[in-house]
N, C-alpha and C. Protein backbone atom coordinates (compact mmCIF):
# COMPACT_ATOMS: atom_id res chain seq x y z
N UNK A 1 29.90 15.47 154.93
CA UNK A 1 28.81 16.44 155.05
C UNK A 1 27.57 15.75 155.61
N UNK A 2 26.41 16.38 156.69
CA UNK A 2 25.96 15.47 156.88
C UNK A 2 24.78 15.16 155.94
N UNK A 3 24.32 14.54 156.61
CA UNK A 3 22.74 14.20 155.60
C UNK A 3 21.80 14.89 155.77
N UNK A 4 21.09 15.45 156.53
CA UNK A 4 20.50 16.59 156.77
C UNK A 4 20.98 17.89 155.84
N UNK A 5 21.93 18.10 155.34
CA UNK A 5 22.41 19.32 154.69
C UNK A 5 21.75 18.79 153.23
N UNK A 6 22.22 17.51 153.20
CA UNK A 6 22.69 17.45 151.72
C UNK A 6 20.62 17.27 151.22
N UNK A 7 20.03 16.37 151.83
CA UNK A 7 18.43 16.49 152.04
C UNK A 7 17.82 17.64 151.58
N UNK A 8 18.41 18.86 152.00
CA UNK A 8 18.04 20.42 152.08
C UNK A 8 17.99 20.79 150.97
N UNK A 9 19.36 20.53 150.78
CA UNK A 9 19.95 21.25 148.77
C UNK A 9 19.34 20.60 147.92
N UNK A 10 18.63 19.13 148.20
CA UNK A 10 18.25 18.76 146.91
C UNK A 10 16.46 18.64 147.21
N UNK A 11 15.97 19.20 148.20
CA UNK A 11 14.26 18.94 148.56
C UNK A 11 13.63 19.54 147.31
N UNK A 12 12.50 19.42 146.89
CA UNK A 12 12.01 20.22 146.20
C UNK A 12 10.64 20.51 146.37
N UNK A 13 9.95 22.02 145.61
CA UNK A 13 8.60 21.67 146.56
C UNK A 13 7.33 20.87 145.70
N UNK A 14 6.36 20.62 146.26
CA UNK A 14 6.01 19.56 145.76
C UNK A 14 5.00 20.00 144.44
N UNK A 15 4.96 21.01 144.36
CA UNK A 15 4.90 21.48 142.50
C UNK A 15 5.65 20.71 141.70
N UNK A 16 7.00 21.16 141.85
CA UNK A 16 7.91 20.73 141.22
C UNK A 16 8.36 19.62 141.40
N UNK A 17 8.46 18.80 142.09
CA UNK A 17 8.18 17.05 142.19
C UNK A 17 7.65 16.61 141.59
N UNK A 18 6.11 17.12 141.35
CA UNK A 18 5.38 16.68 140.67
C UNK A 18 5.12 16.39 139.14
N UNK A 19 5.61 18.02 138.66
CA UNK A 19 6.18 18.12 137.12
C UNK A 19 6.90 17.12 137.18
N UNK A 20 8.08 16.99 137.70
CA UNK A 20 9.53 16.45 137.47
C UNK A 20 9.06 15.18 137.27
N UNK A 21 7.97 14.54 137.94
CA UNK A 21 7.44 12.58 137.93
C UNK A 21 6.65 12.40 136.69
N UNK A 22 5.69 13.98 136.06
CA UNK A 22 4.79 13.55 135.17
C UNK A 22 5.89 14.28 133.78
N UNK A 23 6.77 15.00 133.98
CA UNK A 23 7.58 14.95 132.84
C UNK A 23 8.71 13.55 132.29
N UNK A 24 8.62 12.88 133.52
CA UNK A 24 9.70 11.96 133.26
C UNK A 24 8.96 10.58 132.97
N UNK A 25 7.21 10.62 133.36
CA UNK A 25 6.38 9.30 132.89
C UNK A 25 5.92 9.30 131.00
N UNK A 26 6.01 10.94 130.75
CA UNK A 26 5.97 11.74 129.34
C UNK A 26 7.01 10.93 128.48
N UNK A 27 8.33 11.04 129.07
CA UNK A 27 9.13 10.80 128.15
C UNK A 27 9.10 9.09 127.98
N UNK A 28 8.70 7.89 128.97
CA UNK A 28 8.86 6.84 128.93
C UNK A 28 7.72 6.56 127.70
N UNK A 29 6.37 7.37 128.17
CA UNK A 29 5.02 7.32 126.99
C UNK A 29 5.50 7.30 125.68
N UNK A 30 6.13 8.53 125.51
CA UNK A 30 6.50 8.55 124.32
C UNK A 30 7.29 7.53 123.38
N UNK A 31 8.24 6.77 124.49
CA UNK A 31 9.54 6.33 123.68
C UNK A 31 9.14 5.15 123.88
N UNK A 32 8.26 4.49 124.63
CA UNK A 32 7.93 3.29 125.06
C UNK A 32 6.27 2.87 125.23
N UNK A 33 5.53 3.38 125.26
CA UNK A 33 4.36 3.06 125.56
C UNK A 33 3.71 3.60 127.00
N UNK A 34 2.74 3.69 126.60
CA UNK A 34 1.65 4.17 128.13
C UNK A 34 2.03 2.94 129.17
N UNK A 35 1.63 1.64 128.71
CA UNK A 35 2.08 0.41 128.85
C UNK A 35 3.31 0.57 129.98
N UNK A 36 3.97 1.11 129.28
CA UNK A 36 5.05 1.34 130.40
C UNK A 36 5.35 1.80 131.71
N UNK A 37 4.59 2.24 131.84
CA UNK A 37 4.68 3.36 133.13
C UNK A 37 3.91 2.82 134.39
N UNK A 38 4.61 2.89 135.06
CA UNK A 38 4.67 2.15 136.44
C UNK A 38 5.23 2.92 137.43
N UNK A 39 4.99 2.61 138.43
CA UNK A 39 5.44 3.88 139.65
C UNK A 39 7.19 3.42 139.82
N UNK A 40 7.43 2.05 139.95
CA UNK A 40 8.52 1.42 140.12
C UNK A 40 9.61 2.06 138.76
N UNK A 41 9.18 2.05 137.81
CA UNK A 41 9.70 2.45 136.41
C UNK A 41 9.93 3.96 136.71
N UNK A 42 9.08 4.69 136.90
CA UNK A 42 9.72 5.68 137.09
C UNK A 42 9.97 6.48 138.12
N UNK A 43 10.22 5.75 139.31
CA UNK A 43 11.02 5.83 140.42
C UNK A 43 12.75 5.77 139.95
N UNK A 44 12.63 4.56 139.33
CA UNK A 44 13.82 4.33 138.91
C UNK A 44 14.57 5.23 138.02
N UNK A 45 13.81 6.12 137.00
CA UNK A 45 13.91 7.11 135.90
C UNK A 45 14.60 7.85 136.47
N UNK A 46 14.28 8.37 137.67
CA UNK A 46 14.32 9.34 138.60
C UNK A 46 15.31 9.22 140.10
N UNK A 47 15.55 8.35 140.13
CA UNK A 47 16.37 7.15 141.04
C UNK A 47 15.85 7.72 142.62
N UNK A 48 14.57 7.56 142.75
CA UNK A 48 13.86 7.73 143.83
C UNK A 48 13.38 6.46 144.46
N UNK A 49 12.38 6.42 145.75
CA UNK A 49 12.21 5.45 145.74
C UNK A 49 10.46 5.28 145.35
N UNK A 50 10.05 4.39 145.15
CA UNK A 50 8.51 3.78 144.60
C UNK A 50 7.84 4.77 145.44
N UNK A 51 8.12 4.61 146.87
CA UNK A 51 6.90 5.60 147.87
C UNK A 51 6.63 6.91 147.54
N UNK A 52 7.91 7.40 146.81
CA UNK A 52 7.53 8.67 146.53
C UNK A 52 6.60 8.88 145.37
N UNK A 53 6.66 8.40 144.15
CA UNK A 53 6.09 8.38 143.22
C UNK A 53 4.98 8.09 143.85
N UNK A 54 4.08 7.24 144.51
CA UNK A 54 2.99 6.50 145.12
C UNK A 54 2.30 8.17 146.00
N UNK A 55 2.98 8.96 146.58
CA UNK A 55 2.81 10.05 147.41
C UNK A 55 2.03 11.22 146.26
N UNK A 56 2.35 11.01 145.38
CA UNK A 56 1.68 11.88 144.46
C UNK A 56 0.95 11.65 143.70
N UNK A 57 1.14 10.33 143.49
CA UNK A 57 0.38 9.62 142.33
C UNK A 57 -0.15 8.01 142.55
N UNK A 58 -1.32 8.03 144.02
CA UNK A 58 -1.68 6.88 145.03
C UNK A 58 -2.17 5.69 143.66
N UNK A 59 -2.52 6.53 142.53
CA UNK A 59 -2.94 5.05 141.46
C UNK A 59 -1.83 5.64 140.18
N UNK A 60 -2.23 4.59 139.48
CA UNK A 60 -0.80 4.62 138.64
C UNK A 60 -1.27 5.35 137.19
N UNK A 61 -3.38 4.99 137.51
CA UNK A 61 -3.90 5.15 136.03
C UNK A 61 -3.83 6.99 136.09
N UNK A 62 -3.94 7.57 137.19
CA UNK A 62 -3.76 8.88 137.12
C UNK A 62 -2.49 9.33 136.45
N UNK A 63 -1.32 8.80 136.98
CA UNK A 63 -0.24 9.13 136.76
C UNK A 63 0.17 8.94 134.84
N UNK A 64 -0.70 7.87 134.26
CA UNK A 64 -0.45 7.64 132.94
C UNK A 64 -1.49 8.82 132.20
N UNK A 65 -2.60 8.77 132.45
CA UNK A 65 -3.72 10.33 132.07
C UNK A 65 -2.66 11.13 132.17
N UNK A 66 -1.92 11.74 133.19
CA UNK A 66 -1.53 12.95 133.17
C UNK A 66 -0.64 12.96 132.53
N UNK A 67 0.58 11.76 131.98
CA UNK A 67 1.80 11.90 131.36
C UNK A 67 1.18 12.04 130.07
N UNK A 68 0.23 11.15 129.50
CA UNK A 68 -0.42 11.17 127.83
C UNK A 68 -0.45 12.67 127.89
N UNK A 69 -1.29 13.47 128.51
CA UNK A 69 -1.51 14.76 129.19
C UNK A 69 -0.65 15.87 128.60
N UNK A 70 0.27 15.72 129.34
CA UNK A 70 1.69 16.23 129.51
C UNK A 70 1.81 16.61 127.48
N UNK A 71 2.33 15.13 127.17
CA UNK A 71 2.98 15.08 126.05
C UNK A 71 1.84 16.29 124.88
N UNK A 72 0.70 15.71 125.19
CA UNK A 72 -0.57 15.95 124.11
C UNK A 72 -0.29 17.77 124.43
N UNK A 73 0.06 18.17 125.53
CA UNK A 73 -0.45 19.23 125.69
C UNK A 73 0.92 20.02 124.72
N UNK A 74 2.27 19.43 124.89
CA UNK A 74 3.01 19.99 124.41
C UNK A 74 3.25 20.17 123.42
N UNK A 75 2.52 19.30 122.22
CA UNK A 75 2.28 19.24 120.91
C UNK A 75 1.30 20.11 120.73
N UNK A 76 0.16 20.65 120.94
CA UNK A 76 -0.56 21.76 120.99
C UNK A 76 -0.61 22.79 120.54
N UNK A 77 0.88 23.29 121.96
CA UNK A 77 1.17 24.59 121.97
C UNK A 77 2.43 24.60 120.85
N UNK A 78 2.99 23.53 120.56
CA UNK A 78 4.26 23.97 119.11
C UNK A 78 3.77 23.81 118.11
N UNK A 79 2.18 22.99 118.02
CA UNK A 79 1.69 23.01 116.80
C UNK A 79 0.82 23.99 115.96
N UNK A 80 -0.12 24.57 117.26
CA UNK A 80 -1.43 24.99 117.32
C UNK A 80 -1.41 25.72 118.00
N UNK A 81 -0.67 26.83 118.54
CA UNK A 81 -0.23 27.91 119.75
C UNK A 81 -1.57 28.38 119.63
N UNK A 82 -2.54 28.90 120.65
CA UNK A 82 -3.53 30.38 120.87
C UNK A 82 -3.14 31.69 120.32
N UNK A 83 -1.42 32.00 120.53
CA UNK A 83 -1.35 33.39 120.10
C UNK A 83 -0.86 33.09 118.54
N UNK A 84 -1.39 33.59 117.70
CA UNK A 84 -0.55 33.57 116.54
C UNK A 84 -0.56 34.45 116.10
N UNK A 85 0.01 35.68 116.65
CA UNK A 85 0.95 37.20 115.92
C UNK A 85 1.85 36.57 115.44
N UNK A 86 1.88 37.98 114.04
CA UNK A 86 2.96 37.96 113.29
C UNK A 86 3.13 36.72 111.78
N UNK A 87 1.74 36.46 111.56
CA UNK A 87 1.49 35.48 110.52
C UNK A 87 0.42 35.31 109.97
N UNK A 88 -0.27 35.03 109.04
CA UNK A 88 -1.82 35.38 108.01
C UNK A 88 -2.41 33.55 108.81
N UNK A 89 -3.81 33.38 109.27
CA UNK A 89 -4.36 32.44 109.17
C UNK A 89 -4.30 31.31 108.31
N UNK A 90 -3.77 31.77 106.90
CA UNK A 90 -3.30 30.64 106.08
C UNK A 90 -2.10 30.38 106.60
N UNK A 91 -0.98 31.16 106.76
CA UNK A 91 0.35 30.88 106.93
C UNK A 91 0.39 29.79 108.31
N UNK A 92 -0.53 30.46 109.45
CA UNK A 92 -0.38 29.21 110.39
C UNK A 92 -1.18 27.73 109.97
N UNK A 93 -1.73 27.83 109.15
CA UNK A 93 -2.71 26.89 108.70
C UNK A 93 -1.64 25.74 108.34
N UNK A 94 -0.94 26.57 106.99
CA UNK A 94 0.14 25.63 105.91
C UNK A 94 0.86 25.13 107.42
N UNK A 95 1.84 25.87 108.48
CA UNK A 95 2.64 25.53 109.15
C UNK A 95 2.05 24.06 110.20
N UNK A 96 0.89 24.21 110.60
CA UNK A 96 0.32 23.49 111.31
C UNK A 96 0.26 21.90 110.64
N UNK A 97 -0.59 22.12 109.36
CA UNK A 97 -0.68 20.80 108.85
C UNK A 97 0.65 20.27 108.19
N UNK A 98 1.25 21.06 107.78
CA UNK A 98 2.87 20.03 107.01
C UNK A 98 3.36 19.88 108.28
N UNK A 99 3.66 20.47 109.47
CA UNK A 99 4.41 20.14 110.60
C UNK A 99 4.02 18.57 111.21
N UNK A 100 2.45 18.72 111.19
CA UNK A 100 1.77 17.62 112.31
C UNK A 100 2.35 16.37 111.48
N UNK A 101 1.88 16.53 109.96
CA UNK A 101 2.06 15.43 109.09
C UNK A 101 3.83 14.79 109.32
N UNK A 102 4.52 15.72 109.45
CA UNK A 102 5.87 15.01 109.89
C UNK A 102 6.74 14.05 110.28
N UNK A 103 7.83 13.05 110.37
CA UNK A 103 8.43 12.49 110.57
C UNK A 103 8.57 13.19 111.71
N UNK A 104 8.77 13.62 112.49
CA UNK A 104 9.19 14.94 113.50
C UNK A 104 7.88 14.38 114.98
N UNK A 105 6.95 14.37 114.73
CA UNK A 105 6.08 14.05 115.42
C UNK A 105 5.36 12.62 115.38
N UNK A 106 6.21 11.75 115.08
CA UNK A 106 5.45 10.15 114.55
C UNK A 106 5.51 9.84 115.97
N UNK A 107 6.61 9.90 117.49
CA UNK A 107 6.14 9.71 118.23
C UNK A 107 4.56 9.96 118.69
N UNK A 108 4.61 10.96 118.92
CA UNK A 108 3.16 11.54 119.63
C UNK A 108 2.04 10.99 118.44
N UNK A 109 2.11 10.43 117.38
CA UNK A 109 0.95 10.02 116.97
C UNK A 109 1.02 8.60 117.57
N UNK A 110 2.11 7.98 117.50
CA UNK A 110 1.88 7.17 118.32
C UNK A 110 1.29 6.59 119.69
N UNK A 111 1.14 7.98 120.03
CA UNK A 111 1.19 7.87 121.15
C UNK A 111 -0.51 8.47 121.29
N UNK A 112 -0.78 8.92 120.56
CA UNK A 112 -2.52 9.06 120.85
C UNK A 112 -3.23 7.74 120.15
N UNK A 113 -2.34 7.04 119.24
CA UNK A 113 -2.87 5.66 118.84
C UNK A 113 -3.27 4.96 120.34
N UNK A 114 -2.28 4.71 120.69
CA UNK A 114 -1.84 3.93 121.99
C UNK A 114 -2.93 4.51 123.37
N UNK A 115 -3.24 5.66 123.60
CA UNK A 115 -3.91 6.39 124.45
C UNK A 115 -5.72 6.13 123.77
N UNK A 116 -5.80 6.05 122.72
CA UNK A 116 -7.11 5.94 122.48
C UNK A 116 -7.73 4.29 122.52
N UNK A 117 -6.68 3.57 122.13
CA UNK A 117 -7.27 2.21 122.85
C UNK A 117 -6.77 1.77 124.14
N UNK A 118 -6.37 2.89 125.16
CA UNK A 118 -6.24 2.03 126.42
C UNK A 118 -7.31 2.72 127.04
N UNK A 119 -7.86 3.83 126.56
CA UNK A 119 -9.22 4.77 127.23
C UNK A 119 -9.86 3.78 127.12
N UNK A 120 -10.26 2.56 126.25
CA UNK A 120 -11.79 1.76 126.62
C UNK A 120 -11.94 0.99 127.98
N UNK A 121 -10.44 1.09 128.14
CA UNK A 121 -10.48 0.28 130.14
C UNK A 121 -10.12 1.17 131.09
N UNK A 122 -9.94 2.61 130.42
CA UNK A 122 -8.81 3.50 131.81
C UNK A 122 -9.88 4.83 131.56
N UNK A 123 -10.63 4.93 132.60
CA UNK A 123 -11.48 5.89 132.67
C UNK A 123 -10.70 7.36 132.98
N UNK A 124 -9.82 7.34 133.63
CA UNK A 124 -8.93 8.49 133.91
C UNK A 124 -8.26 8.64 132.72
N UNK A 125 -7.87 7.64 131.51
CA UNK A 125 -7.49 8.10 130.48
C UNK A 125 -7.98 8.26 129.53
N UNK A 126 -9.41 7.89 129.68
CA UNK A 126 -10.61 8.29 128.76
C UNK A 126 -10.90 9.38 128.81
N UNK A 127 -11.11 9.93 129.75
CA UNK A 127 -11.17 11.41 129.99
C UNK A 127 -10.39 12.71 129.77
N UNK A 128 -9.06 12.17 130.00
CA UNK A 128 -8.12 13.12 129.47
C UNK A 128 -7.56 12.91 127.37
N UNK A 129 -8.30 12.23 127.25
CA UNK A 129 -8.28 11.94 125.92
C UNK A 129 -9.12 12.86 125.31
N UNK A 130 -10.81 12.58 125.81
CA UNK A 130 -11.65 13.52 125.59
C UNK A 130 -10.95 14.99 125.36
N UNK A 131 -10.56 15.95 126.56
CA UNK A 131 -9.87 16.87 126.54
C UNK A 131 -9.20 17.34 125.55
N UNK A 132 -8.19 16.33 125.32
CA UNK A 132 -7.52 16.81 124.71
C UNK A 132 -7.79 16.98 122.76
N UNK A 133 -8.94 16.15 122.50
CA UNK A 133 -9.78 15.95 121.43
C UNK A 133 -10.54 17.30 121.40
N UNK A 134 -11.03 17.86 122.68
CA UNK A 134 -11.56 18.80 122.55
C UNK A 134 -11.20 20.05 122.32
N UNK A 135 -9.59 20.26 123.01
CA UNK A 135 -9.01 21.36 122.76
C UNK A 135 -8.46 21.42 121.30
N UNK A 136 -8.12 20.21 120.48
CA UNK A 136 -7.59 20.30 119.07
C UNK A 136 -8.64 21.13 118.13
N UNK A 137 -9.93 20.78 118.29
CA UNK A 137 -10.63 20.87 117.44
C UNK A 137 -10.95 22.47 117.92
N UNK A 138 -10.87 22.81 119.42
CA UNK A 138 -11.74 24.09 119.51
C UNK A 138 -10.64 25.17 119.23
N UNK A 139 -9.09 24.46 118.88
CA UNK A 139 -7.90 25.68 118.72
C UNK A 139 -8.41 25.77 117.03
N UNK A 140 -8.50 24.53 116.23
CA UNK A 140 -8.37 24.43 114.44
C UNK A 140 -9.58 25.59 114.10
N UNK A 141 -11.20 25.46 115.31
CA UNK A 141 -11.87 26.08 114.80
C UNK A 141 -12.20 27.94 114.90
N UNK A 142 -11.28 27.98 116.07
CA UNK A 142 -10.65 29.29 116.04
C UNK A 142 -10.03 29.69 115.11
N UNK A 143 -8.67 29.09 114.76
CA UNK A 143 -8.43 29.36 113.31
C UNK A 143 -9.07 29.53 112.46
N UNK A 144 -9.73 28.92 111.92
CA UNK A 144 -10.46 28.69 111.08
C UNK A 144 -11.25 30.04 110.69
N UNK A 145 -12.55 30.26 111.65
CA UNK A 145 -13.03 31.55 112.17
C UNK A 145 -12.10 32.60 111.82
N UNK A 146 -11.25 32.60 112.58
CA UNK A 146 -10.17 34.15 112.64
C UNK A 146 -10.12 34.20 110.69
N UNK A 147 -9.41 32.83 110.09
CA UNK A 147 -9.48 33.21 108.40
C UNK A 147 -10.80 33.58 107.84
N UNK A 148 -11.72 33.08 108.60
CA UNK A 148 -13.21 33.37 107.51
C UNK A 148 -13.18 35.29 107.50
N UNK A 149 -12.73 35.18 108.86
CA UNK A 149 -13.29 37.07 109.51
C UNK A 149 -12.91 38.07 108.13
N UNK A 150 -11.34 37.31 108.17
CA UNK A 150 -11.01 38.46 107.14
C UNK A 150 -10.84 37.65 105.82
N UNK A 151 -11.60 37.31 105.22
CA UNK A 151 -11.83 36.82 104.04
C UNK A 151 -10.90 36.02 103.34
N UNK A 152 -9.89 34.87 104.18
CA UNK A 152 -9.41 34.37 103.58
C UNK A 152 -9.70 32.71 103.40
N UNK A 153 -10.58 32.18 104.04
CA UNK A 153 -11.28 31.54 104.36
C UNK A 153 -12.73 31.10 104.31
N UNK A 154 -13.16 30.62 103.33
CA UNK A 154 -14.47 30.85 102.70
C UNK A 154 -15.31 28.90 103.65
N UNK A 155 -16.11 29.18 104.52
CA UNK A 155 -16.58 27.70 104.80
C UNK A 155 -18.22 28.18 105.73
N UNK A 156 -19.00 27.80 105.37
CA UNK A 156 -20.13 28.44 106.02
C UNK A 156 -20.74 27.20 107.52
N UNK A 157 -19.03 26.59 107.55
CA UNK A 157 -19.46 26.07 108.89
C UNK A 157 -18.01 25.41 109.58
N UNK A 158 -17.51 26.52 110.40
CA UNK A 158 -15.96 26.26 110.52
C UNK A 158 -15.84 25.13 111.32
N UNK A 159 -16.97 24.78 112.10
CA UNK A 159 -16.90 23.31 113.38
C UNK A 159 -16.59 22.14 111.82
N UNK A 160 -17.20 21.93 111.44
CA UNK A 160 -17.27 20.45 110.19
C UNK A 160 -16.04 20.60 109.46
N UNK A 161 -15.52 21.78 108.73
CA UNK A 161 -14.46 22.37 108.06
C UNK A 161 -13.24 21.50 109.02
N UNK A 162 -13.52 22.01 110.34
CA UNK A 162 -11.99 21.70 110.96
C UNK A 162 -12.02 19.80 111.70
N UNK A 163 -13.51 19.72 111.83
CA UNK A 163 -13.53 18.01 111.77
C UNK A 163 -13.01 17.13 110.60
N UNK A 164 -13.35 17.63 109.67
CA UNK A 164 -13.34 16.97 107.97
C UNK A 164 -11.13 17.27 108.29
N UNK A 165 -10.54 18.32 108.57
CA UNK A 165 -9.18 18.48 108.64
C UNK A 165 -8.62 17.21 109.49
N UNK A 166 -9.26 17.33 110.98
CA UNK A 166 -9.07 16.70 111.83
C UNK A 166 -8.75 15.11 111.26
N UNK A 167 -10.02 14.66 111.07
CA UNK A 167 -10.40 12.82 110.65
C UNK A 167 -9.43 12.62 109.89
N UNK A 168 -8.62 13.93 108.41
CA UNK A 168 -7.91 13.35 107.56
C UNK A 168 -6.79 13.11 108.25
N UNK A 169 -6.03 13.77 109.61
CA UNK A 169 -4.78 13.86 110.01
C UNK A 169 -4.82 12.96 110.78
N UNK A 170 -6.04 12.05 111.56
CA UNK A 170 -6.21 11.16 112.77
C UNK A 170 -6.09 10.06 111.51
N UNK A 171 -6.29 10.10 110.46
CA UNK A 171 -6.45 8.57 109.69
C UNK A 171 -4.79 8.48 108.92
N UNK A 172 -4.08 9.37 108.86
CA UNK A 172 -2.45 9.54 108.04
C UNK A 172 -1.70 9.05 109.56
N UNK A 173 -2.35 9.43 110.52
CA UNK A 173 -1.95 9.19 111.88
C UNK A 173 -1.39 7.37 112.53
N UNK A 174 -2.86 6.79 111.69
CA UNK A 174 -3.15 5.59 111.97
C UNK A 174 -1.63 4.78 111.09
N UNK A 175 -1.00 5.36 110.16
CA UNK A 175 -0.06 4.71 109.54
C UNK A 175 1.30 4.85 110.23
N UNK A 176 1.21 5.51 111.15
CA UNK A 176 2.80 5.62 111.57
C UNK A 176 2.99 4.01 112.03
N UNK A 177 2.74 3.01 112.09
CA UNK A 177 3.15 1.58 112.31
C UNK A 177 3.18 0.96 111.07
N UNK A 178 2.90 1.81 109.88
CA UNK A 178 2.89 0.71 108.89
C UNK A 178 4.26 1.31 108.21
N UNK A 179 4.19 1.23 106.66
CA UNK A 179 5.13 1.81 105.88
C UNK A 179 5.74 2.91 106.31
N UNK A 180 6.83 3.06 105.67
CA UNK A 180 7.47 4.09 105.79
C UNK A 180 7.11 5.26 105.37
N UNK A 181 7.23 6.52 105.58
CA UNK A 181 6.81 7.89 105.03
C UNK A 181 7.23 8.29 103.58
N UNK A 182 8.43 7.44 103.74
CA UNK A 182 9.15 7.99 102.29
C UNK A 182 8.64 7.18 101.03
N UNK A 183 7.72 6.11 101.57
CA UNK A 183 6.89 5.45 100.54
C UNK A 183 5.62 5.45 100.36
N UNK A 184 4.89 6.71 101.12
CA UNK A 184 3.95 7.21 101.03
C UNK A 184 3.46 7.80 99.72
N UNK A 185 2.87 7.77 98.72
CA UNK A 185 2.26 8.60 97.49
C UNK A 185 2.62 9.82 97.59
N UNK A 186 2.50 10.84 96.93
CA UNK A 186 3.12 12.12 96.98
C UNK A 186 1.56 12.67 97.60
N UNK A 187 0.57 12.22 96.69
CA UNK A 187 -1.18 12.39 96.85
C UNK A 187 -1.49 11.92 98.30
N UNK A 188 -0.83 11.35 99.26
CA UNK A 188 -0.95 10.85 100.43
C UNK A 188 -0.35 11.89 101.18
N UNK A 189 0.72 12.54 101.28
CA UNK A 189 1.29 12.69 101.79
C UNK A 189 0.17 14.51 102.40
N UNK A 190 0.23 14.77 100.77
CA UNK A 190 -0.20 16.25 100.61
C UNK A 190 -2.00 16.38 101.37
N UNK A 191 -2.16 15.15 101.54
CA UNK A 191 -3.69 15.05 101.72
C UNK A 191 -4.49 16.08 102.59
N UNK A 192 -3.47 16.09 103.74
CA UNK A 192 -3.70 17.29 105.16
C UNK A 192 -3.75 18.74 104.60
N UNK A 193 -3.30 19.37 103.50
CA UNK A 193 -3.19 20.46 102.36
C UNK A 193 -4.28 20.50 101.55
N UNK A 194 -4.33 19.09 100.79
CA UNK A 194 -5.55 19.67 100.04
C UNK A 194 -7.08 19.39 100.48
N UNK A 195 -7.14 18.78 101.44
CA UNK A 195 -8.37 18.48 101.82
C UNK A 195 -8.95 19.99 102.49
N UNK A 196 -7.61 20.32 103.49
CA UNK A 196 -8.29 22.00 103.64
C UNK A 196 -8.23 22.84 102.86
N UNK A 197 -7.57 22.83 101.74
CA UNK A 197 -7.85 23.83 100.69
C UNK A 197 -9.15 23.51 100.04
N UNK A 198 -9.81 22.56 99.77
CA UNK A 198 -11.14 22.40 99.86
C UNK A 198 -12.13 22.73 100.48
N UNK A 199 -11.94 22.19 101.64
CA UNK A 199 -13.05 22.58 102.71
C UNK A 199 -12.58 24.04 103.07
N UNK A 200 -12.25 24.56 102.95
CA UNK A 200 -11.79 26.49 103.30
C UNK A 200 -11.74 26.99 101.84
N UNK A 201 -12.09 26.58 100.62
CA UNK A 201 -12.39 27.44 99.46
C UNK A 201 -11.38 28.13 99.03
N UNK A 202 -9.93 27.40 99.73
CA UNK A 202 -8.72 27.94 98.92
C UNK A 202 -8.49 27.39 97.74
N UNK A 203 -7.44 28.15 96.88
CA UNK A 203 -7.11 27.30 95.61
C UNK A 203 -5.96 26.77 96.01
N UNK A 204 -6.18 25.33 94.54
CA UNK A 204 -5.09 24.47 94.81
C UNK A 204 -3.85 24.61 94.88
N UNK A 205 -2.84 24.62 95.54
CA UNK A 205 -1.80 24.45 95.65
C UNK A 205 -1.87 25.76 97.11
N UNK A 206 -2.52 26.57 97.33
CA UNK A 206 -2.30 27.60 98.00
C UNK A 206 -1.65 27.32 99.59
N UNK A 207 -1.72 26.24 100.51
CA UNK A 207 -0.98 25.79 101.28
C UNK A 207 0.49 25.35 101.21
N UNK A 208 0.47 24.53 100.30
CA UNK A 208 1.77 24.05 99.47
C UNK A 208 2.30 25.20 99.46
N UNK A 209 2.23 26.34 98.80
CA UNK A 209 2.90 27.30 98.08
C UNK A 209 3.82 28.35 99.65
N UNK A 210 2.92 28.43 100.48
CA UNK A 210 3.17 28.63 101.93
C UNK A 210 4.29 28.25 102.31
N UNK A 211 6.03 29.12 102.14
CA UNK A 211 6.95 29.10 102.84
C UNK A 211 6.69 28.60 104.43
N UNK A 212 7.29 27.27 105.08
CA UNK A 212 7.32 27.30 106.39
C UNK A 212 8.51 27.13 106.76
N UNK A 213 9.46 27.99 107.87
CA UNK A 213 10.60 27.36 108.02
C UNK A 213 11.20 26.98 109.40
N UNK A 214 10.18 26.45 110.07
CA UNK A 214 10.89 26.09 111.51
C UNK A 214 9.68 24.78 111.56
């Protein structure tokens, strides 16, 4: 068959090239480090050659911003979706914080460990760090809001409410390199629960008590 045919069937347009290089620099981030990612590396991922990767992505620090990017963004939307029909502000609340706290997601904390100390030299990844700091906090304080509206949610300042949430889950965060989870305190574990049942004027146990099942 010649080569020209076969060229055809597999071209793609350069949208989708593009996903396809920053989904496949995502998965090296994750499993390996920001550290990792190199145009050559994931040329090879991809079994392309270097020039192409280079065609879309002329520096490499862009190409690592956008994969951190990538990953951060996808944790977001399974953690912290915008639409949340079909569930009480507490219910996404409980689901959000036992989920994040997870064995399930120790990559991606890893991986904003790793992204927040390479931002002090990678201005392109300083920036998309920012972002993505910004969108966490401005989805928690939407929440947040939406529970005060209808009275399930008592905090007379939902920005601090969802920082005070935030700092506790960025500092449980900081341990995914140390001990194991399963030797975590029970009082450690629950911390992401009761700290917002505090700061939101729920009673104790009322997150806990919150069936989640996916």
């Amino acid at each position: 068959m010649p080569s020209s045919i076969q060229n055809k069937r597999i071209r793609k347009s350069p949208a989708s090239r593009r996903a396809e290089i920053v989904a496949a620099a995502s998965v090296v981030a994750l499993a390996e480090g920001l550290e990792r990612i190199t145009l050559r590396r994931i040329a090879d991922e991809l079994s392309v050659r270097p020039g192409l990767i280079s065609h879309y992505f002329p520096a490499v620090e862009d190409l690592v911003a956008e994969a951190y990017g990538s990953a951060a963004d996808a944790e977001i939307e399974e953690l912290l979706p915008a639409g949340r029909a079909g569930a009480t502000p507490t219910e996404h609340l409980a689901r959000f914080l036992r989920r994040a706290a997870g064995e399930a997601y120790d990559d991606v904390s890893r991986l904003w460990l790793n992204a927040r100390h390479l931002s002090r030299y990678r201005p392109a990844l300083r920036e998309r760090v920012a972002e993505q700091e910004n969108a966490w906090r401005d989805r928690l304080v939407a929440l947040i809001r939406d529970g005060v509206a209808i009275g399930e949610f008592r905090t007379e300042d939902p920005l601090v409410s969802a920082i005070q949430i935030m700092v506790v889950l960025d500092g449980l965060g900081m341990l995914v390199n140390g001990i194991s989870p399963a030797e975590d305190p029970p009082e450690i574990k629950r911390l992401p629960l009761t700290t917002a049942e505090r700061v939101l004027g729920l009673p104790v146990g009322a997150l806990s008590a919150v069936e989640v099942t996916d």
